[in-house]
C-alpha atoms as a PDB file:
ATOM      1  CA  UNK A   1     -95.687-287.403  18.114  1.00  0.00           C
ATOM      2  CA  UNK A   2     -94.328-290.151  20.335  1.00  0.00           C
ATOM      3  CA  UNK A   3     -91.620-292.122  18.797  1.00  0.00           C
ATOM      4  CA  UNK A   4     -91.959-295.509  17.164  1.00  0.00           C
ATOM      5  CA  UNK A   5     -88.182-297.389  18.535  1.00  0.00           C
ATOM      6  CA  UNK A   6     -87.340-300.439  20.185  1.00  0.00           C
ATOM      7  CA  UNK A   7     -87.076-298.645  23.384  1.00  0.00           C
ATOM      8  CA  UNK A   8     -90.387-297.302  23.441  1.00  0.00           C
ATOM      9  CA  UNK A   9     -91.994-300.674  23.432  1.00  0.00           C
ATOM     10  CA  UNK A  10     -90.588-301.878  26.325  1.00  0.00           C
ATOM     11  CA  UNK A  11     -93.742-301.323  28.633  1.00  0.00           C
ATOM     12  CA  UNK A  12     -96.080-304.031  30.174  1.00  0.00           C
ATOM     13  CA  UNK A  13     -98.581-305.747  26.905  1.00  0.00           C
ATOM     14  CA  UNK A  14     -95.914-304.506  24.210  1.00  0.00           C
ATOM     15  CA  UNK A  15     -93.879-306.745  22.006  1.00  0.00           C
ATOM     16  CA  UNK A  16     -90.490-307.807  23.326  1.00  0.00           C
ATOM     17  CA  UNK A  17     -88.084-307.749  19.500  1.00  0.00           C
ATOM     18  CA  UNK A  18     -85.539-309.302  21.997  1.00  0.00           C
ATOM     19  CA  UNK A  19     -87.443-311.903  23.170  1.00  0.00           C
ATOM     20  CA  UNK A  20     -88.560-312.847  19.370  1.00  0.00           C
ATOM     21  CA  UNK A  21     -85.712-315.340  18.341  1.00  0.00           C
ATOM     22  CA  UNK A  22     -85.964-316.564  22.343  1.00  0.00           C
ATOM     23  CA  UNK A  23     -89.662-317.647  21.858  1.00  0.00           C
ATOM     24  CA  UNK A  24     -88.965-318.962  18.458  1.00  0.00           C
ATOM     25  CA  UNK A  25     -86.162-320.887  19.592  1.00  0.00           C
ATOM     26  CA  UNK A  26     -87.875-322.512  22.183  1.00  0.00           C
ATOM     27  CA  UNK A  27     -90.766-323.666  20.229  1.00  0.00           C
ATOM     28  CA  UNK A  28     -88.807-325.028  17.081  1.00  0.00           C
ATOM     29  CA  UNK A  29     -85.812-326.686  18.766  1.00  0.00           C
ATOM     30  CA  UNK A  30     -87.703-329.769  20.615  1.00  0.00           C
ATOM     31  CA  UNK A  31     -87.093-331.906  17.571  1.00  0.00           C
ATOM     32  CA  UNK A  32     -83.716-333.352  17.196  1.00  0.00           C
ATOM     33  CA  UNK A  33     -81.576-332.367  13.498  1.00  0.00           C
ATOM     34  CA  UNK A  34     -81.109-336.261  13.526  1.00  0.00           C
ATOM     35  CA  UNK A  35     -82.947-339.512  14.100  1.00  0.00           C
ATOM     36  CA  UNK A  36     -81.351-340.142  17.474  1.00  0.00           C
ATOM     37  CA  UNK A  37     -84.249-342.234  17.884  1.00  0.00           C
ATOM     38  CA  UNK A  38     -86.889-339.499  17.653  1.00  0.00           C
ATOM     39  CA  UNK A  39     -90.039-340.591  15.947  1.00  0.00           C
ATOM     40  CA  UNK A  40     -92.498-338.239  14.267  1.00  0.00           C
ATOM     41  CA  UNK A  41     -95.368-341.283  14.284  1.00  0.00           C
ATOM     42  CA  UNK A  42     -98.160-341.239  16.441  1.00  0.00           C
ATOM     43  CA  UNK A  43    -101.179-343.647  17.153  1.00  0.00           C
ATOM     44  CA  UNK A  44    -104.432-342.427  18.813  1.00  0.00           C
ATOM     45  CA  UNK A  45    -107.079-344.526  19.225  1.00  0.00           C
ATOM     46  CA  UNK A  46    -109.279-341.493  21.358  1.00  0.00           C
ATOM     47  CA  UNK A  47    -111.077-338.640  20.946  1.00  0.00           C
ATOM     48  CA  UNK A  48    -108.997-336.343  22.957  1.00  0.00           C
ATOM     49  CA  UNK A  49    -105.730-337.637  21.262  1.00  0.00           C
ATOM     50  CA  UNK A  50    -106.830-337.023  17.834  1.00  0.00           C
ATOM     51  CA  UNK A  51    -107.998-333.588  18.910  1.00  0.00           C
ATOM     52  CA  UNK A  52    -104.849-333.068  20.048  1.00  0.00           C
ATOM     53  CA  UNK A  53    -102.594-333.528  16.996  1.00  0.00           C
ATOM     54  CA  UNK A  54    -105.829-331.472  14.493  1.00  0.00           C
ATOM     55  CA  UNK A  55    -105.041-328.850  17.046  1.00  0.00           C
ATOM     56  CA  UNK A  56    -101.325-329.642  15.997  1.00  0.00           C
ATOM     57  CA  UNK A  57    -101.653-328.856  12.015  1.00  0.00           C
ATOM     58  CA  UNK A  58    -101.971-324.853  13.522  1.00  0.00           C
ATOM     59  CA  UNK A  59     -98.154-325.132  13.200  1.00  0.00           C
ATOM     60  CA  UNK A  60     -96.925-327.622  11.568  1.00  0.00           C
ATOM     61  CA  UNK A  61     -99.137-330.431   8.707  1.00  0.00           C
ATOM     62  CA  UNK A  62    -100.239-333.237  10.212  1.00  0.00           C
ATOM     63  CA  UNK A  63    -101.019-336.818   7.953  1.00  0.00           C
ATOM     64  CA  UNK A  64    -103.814-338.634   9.407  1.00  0.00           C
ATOM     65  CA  UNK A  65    -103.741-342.672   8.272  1.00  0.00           C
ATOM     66  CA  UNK A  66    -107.171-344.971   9.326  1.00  0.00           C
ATOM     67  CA  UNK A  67    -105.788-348.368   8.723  1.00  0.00           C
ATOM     68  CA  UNK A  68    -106.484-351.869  10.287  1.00  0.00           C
ATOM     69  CA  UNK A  69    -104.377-355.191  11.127  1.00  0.00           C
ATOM     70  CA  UNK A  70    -107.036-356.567   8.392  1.00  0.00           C
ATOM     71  CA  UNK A  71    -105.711-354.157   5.573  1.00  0.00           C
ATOM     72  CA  UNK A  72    -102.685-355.837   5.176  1.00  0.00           C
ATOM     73  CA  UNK A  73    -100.410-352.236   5.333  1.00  0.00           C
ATOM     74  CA  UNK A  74     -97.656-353.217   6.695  1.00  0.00           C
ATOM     75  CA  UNK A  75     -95.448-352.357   3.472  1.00  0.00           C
ATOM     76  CA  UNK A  76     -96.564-348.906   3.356  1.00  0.00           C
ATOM     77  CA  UNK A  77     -96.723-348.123   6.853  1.00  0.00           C
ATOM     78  CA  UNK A  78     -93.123-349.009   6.822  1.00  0.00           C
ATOM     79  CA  UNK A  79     -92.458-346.604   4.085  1.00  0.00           C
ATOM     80  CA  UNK A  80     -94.620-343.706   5.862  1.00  0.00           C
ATOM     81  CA  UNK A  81     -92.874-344.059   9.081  1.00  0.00           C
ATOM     82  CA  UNK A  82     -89.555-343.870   7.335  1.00  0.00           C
ATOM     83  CA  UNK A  83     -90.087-341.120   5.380  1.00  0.00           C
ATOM     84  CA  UNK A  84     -92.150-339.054   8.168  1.00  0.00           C
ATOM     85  CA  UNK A  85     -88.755-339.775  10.357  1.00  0.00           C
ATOM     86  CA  UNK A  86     -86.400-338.936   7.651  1.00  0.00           C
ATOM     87  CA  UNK A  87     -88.482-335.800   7.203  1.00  0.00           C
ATOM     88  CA  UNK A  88     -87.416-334.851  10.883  1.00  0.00           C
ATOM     89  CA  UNK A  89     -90.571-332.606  11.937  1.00  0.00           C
ATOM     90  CA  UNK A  90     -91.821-331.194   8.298  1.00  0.00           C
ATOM     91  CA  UNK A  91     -94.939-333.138   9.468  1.00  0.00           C
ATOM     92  CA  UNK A  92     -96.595-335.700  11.855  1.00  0.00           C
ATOM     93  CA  UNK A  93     -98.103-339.199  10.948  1.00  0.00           C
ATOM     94  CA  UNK A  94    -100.936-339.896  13.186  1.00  0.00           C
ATOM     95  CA  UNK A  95    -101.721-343.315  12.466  1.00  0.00           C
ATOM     96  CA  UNK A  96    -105.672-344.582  13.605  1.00  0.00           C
ATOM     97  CA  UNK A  97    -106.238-348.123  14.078  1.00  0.00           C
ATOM     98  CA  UNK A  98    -110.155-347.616  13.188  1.00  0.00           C
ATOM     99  CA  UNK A  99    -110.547-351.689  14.817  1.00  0.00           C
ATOM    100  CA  UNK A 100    -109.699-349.599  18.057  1.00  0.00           C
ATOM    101  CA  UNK A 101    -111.186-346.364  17.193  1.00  0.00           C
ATOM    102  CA  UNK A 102    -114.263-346.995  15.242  1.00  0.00           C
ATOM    103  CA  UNK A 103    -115.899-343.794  16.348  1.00  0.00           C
ATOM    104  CA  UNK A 104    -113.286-341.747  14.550  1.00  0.00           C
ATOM    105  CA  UNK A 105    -113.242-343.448  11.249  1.00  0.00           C
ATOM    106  CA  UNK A 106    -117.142-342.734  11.190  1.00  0.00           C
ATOM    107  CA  UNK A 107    -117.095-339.192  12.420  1.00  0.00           C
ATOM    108  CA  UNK A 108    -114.750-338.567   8.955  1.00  0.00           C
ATOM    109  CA  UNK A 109    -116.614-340.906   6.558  1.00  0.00           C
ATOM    110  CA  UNK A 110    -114.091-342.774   6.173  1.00  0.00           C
ATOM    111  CA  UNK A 111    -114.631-345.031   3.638  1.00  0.00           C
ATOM    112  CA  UNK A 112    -112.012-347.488   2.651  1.00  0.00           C
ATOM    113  CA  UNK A 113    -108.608-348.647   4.303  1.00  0.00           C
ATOM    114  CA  UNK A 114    -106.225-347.487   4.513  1.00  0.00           C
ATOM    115  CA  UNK A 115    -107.119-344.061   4.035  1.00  0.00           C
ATOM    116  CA  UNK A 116    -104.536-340.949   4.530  1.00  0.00           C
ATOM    117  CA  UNK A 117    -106.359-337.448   5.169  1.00  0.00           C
ATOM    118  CA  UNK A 118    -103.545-334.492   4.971  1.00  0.00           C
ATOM    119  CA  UNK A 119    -104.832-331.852   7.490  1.00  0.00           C
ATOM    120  CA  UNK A 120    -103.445-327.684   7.587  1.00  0.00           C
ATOM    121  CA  UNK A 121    -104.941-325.212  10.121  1.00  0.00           C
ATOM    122  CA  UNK A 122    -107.028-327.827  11.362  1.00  0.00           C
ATOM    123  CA  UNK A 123    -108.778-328.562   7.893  1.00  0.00           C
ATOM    124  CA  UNK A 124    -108.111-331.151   5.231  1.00  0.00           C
ATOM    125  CA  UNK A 125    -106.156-329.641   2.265  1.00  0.00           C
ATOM    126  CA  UNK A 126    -107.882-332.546   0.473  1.00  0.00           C
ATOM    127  CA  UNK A 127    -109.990-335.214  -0.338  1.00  0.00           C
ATOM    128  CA  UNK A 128    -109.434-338.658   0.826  1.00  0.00           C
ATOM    129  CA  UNK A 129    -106.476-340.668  -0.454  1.00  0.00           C
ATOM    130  CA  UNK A 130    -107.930-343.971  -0.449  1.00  0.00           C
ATOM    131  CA  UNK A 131    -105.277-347.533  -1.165  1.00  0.00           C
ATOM    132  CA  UNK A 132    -101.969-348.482  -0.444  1.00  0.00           C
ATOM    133  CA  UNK A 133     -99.066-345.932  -1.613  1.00  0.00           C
ATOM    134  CA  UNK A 134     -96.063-346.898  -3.287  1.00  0.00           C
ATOM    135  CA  UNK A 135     -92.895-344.900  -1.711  1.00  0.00           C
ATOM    136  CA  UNK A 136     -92.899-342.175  -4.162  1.00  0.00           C
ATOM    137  CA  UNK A 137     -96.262-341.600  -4.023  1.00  0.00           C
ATOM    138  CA  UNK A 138     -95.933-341.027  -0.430  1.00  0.00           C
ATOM    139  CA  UNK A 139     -92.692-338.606  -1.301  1.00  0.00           C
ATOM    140  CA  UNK A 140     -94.933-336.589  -3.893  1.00  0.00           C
ATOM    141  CA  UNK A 141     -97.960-336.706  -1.634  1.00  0.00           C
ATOM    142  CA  UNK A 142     -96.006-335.024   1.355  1.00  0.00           C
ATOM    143  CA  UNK A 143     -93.804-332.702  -0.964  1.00  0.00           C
ATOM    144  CA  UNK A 144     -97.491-331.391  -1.881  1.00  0.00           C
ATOM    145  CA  UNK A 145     -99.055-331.311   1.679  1.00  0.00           C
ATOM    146  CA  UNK A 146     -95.596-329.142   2.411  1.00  0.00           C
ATOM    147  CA  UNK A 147     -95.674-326.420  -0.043  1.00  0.00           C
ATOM    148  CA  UNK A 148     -99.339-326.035   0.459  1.00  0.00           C
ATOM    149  CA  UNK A 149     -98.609-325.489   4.068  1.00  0.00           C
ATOM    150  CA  UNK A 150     -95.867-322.991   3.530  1.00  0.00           C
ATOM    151  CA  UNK A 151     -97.726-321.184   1.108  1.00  0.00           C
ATOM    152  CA  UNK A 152    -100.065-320.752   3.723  1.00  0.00           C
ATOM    153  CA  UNK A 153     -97.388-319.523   6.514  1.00  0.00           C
ATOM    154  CA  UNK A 154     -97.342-323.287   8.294  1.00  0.00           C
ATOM    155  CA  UNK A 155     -93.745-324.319   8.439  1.00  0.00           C
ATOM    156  CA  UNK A 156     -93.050-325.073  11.761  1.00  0.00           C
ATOM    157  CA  UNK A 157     -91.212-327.993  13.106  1.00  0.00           C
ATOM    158  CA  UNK A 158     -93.058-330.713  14.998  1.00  0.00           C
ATOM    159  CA  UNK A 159     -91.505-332.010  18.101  1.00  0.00           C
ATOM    160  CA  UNK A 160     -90.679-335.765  17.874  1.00  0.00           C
ATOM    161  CA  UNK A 161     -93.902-337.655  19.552  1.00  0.00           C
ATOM    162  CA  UNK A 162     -91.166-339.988  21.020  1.00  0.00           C
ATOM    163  CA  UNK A 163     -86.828-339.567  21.619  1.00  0.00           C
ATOM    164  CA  UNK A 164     -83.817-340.248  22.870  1.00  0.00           C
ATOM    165  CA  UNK A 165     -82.649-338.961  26.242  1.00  0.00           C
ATOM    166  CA  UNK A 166     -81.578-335.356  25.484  1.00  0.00           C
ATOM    167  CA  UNK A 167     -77.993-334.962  26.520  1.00  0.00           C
ATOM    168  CA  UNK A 168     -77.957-330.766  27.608  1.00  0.00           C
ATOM    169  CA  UNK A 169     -81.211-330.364  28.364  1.00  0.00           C
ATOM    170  CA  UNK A 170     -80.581-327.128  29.189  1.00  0.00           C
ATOM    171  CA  UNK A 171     -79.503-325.905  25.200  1.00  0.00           C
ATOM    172  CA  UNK A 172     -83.114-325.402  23.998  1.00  0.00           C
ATOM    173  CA  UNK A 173     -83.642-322.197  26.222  1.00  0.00           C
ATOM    174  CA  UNK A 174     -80.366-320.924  25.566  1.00  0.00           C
ATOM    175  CA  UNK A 175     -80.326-317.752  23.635  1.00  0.00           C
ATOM    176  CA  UNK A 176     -79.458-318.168  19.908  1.00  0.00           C
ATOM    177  CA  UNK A 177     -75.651-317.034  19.799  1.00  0.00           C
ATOM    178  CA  UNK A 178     -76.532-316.344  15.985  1.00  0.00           C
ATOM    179  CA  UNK A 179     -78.740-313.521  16.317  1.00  0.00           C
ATOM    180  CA  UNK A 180     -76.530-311.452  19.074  1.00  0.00           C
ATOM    181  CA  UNK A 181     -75.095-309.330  16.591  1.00  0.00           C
ATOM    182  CA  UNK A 182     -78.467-308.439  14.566  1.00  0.00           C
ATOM    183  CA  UNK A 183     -80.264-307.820  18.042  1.00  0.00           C
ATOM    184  CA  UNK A 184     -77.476-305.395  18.942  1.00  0.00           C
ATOM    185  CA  UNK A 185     -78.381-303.674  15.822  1.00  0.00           C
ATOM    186  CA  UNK A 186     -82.129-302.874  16.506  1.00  0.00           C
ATOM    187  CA  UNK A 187     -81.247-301.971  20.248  1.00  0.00           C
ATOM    188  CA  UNK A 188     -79.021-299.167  18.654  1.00  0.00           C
ATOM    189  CA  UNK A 189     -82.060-298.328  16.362  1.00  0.00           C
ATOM    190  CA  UNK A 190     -80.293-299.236  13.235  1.00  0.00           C
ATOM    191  CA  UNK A 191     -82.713-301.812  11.673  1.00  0.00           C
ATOM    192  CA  UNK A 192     -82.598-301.357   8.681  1.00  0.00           C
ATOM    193  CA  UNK A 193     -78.616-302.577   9.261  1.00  0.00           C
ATOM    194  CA  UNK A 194     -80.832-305.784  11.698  1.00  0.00           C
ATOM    195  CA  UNK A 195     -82.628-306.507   8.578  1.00  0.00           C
ATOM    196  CA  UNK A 196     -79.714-306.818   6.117  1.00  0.00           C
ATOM    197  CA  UNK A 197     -77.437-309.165   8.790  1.00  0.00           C
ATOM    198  CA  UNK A 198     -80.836-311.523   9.471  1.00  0.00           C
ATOM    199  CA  UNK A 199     -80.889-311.960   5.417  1.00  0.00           C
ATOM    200  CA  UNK A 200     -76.769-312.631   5.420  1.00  0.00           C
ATOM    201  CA  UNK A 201     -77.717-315.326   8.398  1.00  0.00           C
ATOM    202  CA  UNK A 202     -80.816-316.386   6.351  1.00  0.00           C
ATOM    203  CA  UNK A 203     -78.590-316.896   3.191  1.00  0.00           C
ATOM    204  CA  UNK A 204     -76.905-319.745   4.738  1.00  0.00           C
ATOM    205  CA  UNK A 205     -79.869-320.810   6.634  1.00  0.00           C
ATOM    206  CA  UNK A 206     -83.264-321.000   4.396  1.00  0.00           C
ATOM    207  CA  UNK A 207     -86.784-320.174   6.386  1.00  0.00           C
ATOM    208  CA  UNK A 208     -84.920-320.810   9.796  1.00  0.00           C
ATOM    209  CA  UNK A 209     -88.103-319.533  12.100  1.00  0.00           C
ATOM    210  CA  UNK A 210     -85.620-318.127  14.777  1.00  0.00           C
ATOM    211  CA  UNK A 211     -83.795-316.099  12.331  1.00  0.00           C
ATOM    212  CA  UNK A 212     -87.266-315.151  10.118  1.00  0.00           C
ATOM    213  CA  UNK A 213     -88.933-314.065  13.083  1.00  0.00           C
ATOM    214  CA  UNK A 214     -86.160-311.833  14.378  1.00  0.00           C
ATOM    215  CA  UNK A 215     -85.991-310.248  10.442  1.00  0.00           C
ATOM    216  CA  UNK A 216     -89.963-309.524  10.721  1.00  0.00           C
ATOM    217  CA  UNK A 217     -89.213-307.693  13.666  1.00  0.00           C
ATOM    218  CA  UNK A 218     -86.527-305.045  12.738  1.00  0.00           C
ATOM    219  CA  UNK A 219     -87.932-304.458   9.114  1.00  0.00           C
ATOM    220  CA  UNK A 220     -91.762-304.360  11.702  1.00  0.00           C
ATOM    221  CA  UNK A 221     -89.732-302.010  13.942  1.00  0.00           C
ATOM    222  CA  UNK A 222     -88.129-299.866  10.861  1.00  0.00           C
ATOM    223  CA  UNK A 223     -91.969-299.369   8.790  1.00  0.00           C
ATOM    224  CA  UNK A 224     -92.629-297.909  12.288  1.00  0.00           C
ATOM    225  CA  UNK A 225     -89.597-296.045  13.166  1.00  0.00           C
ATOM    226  CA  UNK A 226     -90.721-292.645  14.253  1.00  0.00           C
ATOM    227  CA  UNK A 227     -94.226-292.714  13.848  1.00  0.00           C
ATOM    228  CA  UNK A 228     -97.221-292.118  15.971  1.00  0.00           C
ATOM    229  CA  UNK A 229     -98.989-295.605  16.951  1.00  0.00           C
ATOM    230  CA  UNK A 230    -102.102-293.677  17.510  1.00  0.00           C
ATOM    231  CA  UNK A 231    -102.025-291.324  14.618  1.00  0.00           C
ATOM    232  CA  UNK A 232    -101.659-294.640  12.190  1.00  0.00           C
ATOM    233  CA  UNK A 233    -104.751-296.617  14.020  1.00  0.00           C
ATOM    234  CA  UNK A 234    -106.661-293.703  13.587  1.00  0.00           C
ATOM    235  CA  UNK A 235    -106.093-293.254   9.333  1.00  0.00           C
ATOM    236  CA  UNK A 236    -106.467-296.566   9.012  1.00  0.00           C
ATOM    237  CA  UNK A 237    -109.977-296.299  10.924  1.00  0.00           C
ATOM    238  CA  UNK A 238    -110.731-293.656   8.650  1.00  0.00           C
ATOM    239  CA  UNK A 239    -109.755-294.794   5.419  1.00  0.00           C
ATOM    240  CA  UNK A 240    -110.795-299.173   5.275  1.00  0.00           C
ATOM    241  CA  UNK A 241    -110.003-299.180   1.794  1.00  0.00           C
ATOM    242  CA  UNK A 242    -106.637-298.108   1.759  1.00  0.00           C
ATOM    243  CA  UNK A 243    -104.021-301.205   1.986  1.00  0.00           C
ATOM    244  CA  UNK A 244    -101.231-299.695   2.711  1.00  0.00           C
ATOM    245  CA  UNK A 245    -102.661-297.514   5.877  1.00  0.00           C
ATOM    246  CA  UNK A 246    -104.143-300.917   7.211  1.00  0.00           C
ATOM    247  CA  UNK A 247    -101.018-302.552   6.984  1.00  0.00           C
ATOM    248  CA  UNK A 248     -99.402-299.885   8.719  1.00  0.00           C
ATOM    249  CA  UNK A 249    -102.297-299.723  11.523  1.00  0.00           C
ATOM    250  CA  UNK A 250    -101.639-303.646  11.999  1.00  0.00           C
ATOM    251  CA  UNK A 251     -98.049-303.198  12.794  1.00  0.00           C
ATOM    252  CA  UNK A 252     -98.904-300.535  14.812  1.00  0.00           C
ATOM    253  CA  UNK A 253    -101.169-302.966  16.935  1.00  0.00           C
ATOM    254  CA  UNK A 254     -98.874-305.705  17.126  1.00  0.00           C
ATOM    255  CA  UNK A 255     -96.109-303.670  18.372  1.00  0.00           C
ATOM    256  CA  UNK A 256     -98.251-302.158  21.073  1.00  0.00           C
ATOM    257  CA  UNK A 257     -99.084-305.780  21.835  1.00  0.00           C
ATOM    258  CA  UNK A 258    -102.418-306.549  20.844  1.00  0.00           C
ATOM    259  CA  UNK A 259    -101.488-309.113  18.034  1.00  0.00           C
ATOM    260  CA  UNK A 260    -105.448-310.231  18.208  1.00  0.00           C
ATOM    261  CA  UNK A 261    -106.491-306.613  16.863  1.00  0.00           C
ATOM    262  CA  UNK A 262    -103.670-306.603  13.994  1.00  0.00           C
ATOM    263  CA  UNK A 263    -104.733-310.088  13.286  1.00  0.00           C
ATOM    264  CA  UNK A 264    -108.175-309.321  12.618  1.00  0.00           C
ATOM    265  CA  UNK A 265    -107.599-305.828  10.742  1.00  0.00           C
ATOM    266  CA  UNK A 266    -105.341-307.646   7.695  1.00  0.00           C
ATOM    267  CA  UNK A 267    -107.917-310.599   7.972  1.00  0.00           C
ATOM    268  CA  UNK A 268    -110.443-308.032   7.234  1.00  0.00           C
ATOM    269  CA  UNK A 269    -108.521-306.819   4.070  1.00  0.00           C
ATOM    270  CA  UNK A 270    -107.923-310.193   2.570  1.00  0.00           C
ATOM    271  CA  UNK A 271    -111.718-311.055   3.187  1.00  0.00           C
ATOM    272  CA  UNK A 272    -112.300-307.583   1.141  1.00  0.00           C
ATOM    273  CA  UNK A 273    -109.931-308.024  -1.472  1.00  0.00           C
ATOM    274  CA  UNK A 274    -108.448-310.036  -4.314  1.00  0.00           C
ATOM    275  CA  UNK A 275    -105.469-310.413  -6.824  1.00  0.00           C
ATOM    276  CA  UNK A 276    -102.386-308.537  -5.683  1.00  0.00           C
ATOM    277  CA  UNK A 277    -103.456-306.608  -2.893  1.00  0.00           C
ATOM    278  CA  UNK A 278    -104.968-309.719  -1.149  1.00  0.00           C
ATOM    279  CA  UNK A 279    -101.733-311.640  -1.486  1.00  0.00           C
ATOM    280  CA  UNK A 280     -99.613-308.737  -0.432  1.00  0.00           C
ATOM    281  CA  UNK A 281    -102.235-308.992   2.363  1.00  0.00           C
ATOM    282  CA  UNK A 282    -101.649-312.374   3.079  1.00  0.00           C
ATOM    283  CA  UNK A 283     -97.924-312.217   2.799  1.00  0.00           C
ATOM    284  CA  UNK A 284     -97.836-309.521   5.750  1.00  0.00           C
ATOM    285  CA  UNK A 285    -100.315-311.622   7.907  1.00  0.00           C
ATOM    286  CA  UNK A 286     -97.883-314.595   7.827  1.00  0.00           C
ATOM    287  CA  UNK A 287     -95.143-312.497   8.514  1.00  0.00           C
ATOM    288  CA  UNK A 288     -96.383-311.053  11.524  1.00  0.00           C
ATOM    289  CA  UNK A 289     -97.254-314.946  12.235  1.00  0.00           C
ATOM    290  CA  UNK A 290     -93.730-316.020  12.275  1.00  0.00           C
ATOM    291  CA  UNK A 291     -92.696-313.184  15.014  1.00  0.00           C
ATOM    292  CA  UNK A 292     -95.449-313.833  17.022  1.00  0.00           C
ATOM    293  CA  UNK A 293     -94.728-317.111  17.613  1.00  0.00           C
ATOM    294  CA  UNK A 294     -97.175-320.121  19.369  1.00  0.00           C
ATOM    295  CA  UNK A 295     -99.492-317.564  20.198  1.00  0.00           C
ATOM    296  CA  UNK A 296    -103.305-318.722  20.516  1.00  0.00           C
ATOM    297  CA  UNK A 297    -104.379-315.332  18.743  1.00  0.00           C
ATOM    298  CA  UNK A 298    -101.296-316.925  16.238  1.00  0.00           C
ATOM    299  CA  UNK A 299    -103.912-320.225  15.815  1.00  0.00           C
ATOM    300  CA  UNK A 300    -107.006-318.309  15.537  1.00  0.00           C
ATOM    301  CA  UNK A 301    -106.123-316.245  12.899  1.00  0.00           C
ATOM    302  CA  UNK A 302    -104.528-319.042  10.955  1.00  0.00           C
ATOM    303  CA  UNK A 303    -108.292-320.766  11.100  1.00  0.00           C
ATOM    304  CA  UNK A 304    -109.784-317.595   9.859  1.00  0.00           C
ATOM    305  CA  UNK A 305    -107.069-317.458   6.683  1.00  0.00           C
ATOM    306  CA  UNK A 306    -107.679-320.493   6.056  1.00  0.00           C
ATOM    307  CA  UNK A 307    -111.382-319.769   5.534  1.00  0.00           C
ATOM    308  CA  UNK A 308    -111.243-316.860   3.603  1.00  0.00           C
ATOM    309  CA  UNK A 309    -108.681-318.248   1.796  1.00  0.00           C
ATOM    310  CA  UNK A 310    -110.192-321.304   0.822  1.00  0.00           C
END
């Protein structure tokens, strides 16, 4: 039986645990905490552009708003762009001028200005909001577009489109000074001890992705602790309608660094399932999101949950 430890996945294609809270440092940290004259408010008036920020909504929700001088907006643009910078990277507004960018206003049927089109995992989460918003509405419209992306594993934080100067440009790749005591802990094997000092960091800082994604890791690391990687691929193979052998087959994979194959294994139970073993399905598949990091099996998979799920 070859043992399931930290140590033994430090070959070439394996996860790194200690390079979890690195990677998820480094892609949640390019936003400032405060305005510092970061803006999360884009306009795009191309093709390529507005591909750019769809492709965006993977990891964090992105508001798309087709508006025109003629519309007369001005009063709630105001409010958007305030609220979208007060919001700090919850979400992006991607503001299209459709006088300059007719062709994109037609591809989405746009029918009326201004309209705002919420978009998760590349997909609207729904239909058209057409008409000028008051502030709140714009409040209760984003609180909505937010839970309905968490719920669906997309809280990252979106990098301002435009800031200030940063004065240690250097800090972002620095290694979290947090997490040096928990990552000590799964080193030493003791992960189950990892787990319980990521929740006492996590208790003082709600859905932080660093510290998340290094918890994921050492409870991942503890289902696995001693087991064979093979033996575990192999009863899941041979048993597709037990949940709790496919689960264990998907860490497996992951671990052994094929996140693709793990991906697509719990994909396969949620398509397959419903009720409480879909959702504990889903649960483990965003899980294994948030240590994985900006992956591009990561945005793959979240199209394909967003499909079955929806």
């Amino acid at each position: 039986m070859r043992d399931m430890s930290a140590q033994s996945f430090n070959r070439p294609g394996a996860v790194d645990l200690s390079d979890l809270a690195a990677r998820a440092h480094t892609s949640t940290t390019a936003a400032p905490s405060g305005p510092g004259g970061a803006s999360w408010v884009a306009t795009v008036s191309d093709e390529q552009g507005f591909n750019d920020y769809i492709q965006k909504s993977m990891q964090h929700p992105v508001l798309l708003e087709f508006t025109s001088v003629k519309a007369n907006t001005q009063a709630m643009d105001a409010d958007l762009d305030r609220i979208t910078n007060e919001a700090a990277g919850r979400w992006i507004l991607v503001r299209i001028d459709v006088d300059a960018a007719p062709q994109l206003a037609q591809a989405l049927n746009v029918q009326a200005l201004p309209t705002i089109l919420p978009v998760v995992a590349g997909q609207p989460i729904a239909q058209p909001i057409q008409g000028t918003l008051s502030a709140d509405q714009i409040t209760q419209l984003t609180d909505q577009v937010t839970k309905v992306a968490v719920a669906n594993g997309i809280a990252g934080s979106a990098a301002p489109v435009s800031q200030a100067p940063a004065s240690a440009p250097d800090d972002a790749a620095a290694p979290d000074p947090r997490t040096a005591a928990a990552e000590a802990l799964v080193q030493q094997g003791r992960y189950a001890d990892a787990v319980a000092a990521y929740d006492e960091l996590l208790a003082k800082t709600p859905n932080d992705p660093v510290l998340t994604a290094g918890k994921v890791g050492a409870a991942t690391l503890q289902r696995l602790d001693g087991k064979d990687p093979a033996a575990l691929v192999a009863a899941a193979d041979a048993a597709p309608g037990d949940l709790d052998a496919q689960l264990a087959a998907a860490d497996a994979e992951l671990m052994g660094g094929d996140p693709g194959k793990a991906f697509n294994r719990i994909l396969a139970v949620i398509r397959t399932t419903r009720d409480e073993d879909r959702d504990r399905a889903r649960v483990r598949l965003l899980e294994l999101f948030s240590m994985v990091g900006e992956d591009p099996a990561v945005a793959q998979a979240r199209r394909s949950l967003a499909a079955a799920l929806f």
